[in-house]
Structures are given as C-alpha cells and as structure tokens.
PDB file of N, CA and C in Angstrom:
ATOM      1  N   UNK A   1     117.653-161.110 182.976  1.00  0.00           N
ATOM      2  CA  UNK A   1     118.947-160.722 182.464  1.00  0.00           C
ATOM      3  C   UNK A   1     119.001-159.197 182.390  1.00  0.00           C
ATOM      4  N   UNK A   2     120.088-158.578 183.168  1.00  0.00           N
ATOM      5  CA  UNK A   2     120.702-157.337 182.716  1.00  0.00           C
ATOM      6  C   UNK A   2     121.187-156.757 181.853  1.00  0.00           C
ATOM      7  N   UNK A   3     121.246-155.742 181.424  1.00  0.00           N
ATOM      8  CA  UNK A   3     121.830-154.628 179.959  1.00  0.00           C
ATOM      9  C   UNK A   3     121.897-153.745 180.658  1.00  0.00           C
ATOM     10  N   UNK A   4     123.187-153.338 180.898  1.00  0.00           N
ATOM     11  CA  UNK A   4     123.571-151.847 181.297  1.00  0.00           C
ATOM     12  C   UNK A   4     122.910-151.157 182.093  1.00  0.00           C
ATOM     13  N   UNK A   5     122.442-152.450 183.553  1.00  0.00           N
ATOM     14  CA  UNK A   5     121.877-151.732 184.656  1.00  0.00           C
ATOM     15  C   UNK A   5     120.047-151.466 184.414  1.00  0.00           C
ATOM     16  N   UNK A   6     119.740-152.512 183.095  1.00  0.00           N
ATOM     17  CA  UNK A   6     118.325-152.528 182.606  1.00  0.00           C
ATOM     18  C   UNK A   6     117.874-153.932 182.672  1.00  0.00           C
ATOM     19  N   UNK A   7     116.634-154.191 183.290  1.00  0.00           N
ATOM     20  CA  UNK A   7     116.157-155.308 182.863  1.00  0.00           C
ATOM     21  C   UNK A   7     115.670-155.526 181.125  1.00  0.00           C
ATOM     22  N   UNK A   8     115.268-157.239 181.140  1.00  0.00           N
ATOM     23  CA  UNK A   8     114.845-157.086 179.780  1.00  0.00           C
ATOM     24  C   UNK A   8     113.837-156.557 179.721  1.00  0.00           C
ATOM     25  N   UNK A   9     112.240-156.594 180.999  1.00  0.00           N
ATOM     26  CA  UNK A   9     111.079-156.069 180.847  1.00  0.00           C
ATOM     27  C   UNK A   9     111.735-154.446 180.493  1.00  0.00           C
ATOM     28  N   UNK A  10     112.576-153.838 181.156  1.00  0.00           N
ATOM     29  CA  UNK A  10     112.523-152.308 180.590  1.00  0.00           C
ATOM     30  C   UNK A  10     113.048-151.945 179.335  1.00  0.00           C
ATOM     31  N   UNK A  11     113.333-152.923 178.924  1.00  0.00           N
ATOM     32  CA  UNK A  11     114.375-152.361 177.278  1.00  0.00           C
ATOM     33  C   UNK A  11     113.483-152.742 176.378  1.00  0.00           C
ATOM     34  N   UNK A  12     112.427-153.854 176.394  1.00  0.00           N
ATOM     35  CA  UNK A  12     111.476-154.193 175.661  1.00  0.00           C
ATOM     36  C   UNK A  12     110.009-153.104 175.880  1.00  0.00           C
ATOM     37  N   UNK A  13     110.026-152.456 176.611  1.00  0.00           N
ATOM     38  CA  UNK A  13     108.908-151.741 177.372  1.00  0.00           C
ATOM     39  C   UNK A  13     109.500-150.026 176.503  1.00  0.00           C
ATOM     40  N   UNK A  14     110.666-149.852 176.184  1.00  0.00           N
ATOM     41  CA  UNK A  14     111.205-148.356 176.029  1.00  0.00           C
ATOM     42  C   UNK A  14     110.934-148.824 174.452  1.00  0.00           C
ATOM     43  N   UNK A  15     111.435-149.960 173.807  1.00  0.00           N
ATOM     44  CA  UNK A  15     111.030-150.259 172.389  1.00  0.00           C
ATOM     45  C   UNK A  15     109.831-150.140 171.967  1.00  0.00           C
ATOM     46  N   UNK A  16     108.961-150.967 172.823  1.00  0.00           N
ATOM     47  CA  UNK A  16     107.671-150.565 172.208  1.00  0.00           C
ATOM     48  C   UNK A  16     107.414-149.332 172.074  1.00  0.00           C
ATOM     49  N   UNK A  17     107.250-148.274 173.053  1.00  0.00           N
ATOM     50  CA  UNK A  17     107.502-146.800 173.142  1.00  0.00           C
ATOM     51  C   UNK A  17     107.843-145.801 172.525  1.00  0.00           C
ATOM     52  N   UNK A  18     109.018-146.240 171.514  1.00  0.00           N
ATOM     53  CA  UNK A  18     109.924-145.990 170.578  1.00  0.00           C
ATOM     54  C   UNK A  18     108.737-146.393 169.513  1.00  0.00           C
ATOM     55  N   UNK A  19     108.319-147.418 169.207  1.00  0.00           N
ATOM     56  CA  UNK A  19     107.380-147.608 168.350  1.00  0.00           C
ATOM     57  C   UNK A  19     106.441-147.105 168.071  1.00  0.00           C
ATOM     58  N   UNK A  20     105.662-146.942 168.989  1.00  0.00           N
ATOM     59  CA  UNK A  20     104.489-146.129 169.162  1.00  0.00           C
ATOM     60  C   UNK A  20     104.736-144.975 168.969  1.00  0.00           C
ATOM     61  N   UNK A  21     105.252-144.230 169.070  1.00  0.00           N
ATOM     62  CA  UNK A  21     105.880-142.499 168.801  1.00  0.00           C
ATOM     63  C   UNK A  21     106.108-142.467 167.547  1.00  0.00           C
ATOM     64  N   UNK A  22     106.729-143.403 166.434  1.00  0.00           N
ATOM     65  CA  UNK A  22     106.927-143.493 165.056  1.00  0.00           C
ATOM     66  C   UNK A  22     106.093-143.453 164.584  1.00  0.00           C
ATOM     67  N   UNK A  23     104.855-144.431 164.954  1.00  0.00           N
ATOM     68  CA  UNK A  23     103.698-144.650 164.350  1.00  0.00           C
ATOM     69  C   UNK A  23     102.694-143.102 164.183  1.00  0.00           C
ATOM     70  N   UNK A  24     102.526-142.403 165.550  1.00  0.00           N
ATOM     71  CA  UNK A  24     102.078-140.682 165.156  1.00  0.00           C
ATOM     72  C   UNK A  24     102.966-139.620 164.552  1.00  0.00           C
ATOM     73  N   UNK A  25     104.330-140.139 164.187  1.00  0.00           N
ATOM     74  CA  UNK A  25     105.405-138.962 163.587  1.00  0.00           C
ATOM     75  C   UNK A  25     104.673-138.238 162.562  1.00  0.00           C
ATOM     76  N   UNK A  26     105.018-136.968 162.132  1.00  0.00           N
ATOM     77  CA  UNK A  26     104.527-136.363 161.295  1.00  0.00           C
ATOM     78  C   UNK A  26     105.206-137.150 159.963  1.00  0.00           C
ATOM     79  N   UNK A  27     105.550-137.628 160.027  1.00  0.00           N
ATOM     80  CA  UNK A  27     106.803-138.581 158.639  1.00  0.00           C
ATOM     81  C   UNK A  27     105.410-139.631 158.121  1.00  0.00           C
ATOM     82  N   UNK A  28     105.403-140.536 159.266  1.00  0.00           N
ATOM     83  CA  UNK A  28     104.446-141.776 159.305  1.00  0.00           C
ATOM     84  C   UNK A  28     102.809-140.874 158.814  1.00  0.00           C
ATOM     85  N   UNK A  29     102.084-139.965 159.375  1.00  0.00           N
ATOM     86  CA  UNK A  29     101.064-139.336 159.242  1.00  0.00           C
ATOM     87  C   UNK A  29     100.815-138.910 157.798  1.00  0.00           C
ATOM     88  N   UNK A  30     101.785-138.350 157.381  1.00  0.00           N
ATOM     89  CA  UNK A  30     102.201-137.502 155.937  1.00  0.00           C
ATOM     90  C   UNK A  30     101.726-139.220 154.891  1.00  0.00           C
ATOM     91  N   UNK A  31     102.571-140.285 155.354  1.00  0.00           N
ATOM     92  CA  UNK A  31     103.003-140.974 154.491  1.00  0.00           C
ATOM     93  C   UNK A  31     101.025-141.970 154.194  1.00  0.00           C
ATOM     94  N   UNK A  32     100.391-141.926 155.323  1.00  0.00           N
ATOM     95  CA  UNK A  32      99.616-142.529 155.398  1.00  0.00           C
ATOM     96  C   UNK A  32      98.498-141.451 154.905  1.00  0.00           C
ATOM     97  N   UNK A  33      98.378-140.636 154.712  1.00  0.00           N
ATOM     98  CA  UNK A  33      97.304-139.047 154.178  1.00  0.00           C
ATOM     99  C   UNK A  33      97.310-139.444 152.513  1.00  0.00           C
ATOM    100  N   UNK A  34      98.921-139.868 152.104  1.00  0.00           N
ATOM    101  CA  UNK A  34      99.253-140.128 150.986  1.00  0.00           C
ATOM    102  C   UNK A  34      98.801-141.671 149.817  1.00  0.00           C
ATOM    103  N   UNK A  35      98.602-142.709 150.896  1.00  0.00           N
ATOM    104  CA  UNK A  35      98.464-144.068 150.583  1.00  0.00           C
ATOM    105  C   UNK A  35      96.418-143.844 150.565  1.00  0.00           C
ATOM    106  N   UNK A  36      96.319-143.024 151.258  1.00  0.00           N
ATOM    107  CA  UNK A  36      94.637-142.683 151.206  1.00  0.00           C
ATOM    108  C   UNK A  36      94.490-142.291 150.260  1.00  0.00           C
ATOM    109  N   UNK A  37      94.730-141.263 149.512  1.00  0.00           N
ATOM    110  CA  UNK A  37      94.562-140.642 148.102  1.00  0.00           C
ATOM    111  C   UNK A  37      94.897-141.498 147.007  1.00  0.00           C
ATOM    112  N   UNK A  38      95.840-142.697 147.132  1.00  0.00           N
ATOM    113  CA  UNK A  38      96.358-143.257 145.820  1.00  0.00           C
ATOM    114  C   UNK A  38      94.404-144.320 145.213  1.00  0.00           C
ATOM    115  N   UNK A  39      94.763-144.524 144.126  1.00  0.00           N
ATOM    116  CA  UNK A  39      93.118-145.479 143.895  1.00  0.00           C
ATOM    117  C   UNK A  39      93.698-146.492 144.414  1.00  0.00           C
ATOM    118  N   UNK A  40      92.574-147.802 144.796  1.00  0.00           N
ATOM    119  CA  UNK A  40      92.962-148.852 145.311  1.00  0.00           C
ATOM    120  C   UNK A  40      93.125-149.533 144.299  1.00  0.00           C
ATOM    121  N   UNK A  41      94.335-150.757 144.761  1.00  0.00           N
ATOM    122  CA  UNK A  41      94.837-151.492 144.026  1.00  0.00           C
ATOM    123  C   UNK A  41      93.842-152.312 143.096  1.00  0.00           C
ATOM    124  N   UNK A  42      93.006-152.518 143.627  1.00  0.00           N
ATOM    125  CA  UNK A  42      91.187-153.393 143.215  1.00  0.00           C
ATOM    126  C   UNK A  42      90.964-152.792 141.991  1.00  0.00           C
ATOM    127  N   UNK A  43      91.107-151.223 141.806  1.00  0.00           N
ATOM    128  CA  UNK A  43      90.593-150.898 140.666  1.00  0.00           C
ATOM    129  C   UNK A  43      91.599-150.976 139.141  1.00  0.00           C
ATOM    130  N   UNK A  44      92.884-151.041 140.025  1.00  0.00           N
ATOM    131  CA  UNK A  44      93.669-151.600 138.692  1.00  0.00           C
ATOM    132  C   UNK A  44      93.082-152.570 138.488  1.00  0.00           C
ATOM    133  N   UNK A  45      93.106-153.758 138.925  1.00  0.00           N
ATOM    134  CA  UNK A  45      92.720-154.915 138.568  1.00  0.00           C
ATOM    135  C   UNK A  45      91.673-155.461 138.031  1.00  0.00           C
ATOM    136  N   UNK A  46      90.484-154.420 138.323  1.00  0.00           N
ATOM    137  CA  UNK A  46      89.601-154.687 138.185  1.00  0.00           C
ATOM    138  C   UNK A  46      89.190-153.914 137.154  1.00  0.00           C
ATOM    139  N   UNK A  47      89.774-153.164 136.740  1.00  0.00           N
ATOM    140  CA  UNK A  47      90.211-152.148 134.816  1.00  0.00           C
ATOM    141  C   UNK A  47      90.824-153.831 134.017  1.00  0.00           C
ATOM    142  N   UNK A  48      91.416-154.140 134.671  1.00  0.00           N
ATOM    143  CA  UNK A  48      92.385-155.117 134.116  1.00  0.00           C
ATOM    144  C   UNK A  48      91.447-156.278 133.400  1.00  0.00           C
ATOM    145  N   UNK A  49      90.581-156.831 134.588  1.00  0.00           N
ATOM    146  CA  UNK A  49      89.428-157.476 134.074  1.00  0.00           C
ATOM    147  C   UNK A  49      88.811-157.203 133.092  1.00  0.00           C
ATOM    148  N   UNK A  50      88.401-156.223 133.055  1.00  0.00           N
ATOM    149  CA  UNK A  50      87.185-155.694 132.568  1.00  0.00           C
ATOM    150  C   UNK A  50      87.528-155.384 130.839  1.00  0.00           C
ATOM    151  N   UNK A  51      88.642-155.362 130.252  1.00  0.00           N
ATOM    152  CA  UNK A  51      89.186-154.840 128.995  1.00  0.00           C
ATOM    153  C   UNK A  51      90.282-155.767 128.956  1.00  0.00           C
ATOM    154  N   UNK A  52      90.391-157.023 129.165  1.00  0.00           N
ATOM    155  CA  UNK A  52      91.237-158.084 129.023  1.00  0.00           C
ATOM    156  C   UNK A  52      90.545-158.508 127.877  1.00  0.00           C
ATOM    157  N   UNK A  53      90.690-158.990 126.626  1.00  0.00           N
ATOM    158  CA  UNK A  53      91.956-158.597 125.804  1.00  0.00           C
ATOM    159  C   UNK A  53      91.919-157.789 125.366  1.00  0.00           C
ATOM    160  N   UNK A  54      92.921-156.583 124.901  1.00  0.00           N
ATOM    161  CA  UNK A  54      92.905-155.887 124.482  1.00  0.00           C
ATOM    162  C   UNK A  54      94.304-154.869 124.359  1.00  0.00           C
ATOM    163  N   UNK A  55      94.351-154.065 123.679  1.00  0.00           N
ATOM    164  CA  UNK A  55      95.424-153.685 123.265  1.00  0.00           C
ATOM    165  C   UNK A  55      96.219-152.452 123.698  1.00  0.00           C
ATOM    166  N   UNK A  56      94.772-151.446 124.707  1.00  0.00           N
ATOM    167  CA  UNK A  56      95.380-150.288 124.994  1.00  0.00           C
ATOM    168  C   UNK A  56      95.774-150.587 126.517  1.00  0.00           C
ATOM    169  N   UNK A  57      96.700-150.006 127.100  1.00  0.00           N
ATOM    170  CA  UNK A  57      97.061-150.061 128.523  1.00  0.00           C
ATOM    171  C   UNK A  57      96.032-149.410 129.495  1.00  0.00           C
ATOM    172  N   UNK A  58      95.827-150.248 130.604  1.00  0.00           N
ATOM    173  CA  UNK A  58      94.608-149.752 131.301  1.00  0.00           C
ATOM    174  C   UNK A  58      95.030-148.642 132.462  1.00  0.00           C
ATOM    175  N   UNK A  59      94.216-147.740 132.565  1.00  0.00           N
ATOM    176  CA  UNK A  59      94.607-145.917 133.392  1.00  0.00           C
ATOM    177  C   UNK A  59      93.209-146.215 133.896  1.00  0.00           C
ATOM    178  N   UNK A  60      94.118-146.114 135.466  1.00  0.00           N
ATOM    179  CA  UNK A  60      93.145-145.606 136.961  1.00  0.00           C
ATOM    180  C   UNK A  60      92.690-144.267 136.795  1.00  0.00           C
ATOM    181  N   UNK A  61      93.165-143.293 136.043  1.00  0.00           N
ATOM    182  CA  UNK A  61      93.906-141.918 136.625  1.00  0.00           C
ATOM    183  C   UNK A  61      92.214-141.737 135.199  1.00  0.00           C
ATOM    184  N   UNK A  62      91.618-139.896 135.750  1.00  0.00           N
ATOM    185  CA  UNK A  62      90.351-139.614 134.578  1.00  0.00           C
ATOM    186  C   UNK A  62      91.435-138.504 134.109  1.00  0.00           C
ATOM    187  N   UNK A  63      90.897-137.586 133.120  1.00  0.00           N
ATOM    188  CA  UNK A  63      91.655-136.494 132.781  1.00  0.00           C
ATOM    189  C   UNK A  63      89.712-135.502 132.942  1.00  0.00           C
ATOM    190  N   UNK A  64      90.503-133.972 132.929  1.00  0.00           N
ATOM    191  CA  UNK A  64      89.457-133.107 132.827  1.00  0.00           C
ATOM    192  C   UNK A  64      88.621-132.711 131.692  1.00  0.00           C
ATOM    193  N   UNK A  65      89.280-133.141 130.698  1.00  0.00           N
ATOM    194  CA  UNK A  65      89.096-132.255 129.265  1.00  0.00           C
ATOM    195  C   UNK A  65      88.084-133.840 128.926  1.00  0.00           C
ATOM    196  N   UNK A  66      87.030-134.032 128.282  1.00  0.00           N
ATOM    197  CA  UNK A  66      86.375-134.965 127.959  1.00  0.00           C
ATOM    198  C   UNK A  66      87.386-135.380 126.566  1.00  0.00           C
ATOM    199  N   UNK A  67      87.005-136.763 126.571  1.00  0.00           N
ATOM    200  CA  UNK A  67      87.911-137.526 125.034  1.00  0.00           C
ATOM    201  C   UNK A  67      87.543-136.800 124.043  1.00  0.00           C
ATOM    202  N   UNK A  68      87.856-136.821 122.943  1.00  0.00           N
ATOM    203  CA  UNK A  68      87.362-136.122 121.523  1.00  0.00           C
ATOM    204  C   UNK A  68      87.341-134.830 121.513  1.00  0.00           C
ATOM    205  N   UNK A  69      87.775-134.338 122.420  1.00  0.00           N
ATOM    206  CA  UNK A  69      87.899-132.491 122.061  1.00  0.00           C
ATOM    207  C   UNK A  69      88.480-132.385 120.576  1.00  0.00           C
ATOM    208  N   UNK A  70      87.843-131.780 119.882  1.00  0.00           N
ATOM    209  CA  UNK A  70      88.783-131.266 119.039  1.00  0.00           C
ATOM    210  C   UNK A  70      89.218-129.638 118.606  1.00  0.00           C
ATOM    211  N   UNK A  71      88.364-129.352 119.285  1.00  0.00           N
ATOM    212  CA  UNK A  71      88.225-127.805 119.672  1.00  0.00           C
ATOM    213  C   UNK A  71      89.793-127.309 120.662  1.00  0.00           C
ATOM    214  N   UNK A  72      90.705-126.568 120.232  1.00  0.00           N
ATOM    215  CA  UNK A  72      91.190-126.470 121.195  1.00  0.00           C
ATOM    216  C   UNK A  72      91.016-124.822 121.884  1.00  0.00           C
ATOM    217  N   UNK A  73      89.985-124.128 121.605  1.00  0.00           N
ATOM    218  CA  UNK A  73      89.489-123.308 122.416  1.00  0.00           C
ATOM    219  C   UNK A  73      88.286-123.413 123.505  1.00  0.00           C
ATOM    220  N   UNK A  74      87.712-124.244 122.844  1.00  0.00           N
ATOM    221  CA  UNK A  74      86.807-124.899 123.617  1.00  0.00           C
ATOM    222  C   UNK A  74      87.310-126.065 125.250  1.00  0.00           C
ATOM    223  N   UNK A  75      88.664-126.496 124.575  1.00  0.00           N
ATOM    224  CA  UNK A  75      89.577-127.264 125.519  1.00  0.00           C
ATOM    225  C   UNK A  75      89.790-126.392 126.654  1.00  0.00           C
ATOM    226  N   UNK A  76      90.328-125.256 125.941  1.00  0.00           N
ATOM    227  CA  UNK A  76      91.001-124.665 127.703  1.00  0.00           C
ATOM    228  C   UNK A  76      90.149-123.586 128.030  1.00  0.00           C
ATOM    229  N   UNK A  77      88.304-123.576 127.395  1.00  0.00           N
ATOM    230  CA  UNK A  77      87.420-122.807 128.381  1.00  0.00           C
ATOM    231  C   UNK A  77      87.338-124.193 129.487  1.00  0.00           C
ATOM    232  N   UNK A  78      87.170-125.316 129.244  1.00  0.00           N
ATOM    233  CA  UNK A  78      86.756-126.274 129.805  1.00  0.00           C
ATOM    234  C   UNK A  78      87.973-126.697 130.939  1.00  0.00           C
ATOM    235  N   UNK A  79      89.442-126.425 130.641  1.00  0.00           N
ATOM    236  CA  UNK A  79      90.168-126.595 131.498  1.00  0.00           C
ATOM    237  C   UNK A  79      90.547-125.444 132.618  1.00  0.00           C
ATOM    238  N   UNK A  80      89.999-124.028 131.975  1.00  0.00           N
ATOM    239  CA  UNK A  80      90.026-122.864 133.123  1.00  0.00           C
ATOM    240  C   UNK A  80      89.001-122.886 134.151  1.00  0.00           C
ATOM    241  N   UNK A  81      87.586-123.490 133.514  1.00  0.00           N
ATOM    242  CA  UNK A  81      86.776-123.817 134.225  1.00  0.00           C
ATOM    243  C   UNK A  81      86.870-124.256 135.680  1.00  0.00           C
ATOM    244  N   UNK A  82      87.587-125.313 135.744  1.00  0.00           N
ATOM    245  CA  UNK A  82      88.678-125.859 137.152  1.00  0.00           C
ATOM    246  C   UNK A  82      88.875-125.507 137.891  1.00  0.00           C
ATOM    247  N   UNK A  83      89.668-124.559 137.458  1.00  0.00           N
ATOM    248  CA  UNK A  83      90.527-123.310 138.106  1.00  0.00           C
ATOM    249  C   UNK A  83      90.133-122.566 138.722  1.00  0.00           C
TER     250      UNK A  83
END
C-alpha cells in the first residue's frame, strides 16, 4: 500500500529513524544523566522495611551536618568544610 508516493516499508523505516534520533537527543540524554542520580526505588522500600512500624517518615536523602549538633558554630565549621 501507498502514502503519498511512499511505500509502507518506507514510512515505517523513516519512523523508526525518527526514533532512534530521539533516543540520543540532548533532551532524552539530559533526562537519563538525571534518573541515574535519583536513589533507587529499592532503597525506599527497603528504608520502608526496615523501620516498619514506626512513626517517623522514612528519608533516602543523608544531610551533611551529623544529627545532634548542638553547637551552631561548630555546625557551619562543619558545613564550610564542603565547600
């Protein structure tokens, strides 16, 4: 069958093509650099496990400053440190 002087092998053959070019876009590249950095879903879940029952909400995410600072000069030698 014809399309505008095209077979179907060539209109299915320019799609894939079309596809493949999306897949290296700098859009698609960016988006996948991004899904690498996130934690894997496993470790929610597996926070989830691990402190089931319980009352505080479970965080993938660490912070820099250790828990219990109570120093807050001591806080931001420890957070310039970083830097």
């Amino acid at each position: 069958m014809e399309q505008n002087g095209r077979s179907s092998v060539e209109i299915r053959q320019r799609r894939r093509n079309d596809l493949e070019s999306h897949r290296s876009s700098p859009a698609v590249e960016s988006l996948k650099q991004e899904q690498k950095k996130r934690p894997p879903k496993d470790a929610l879940n597996e926070g989830l496990k691990e402190t089931f029952p319980g009352s505080d909400p479970v965080s993938v995410t660490t912070t820099s400053i250790p828990a219990g600072r109570t120093d807050a000069e001591e806080a931001k030698k420890v957070r310039d440190e970083d830097n």
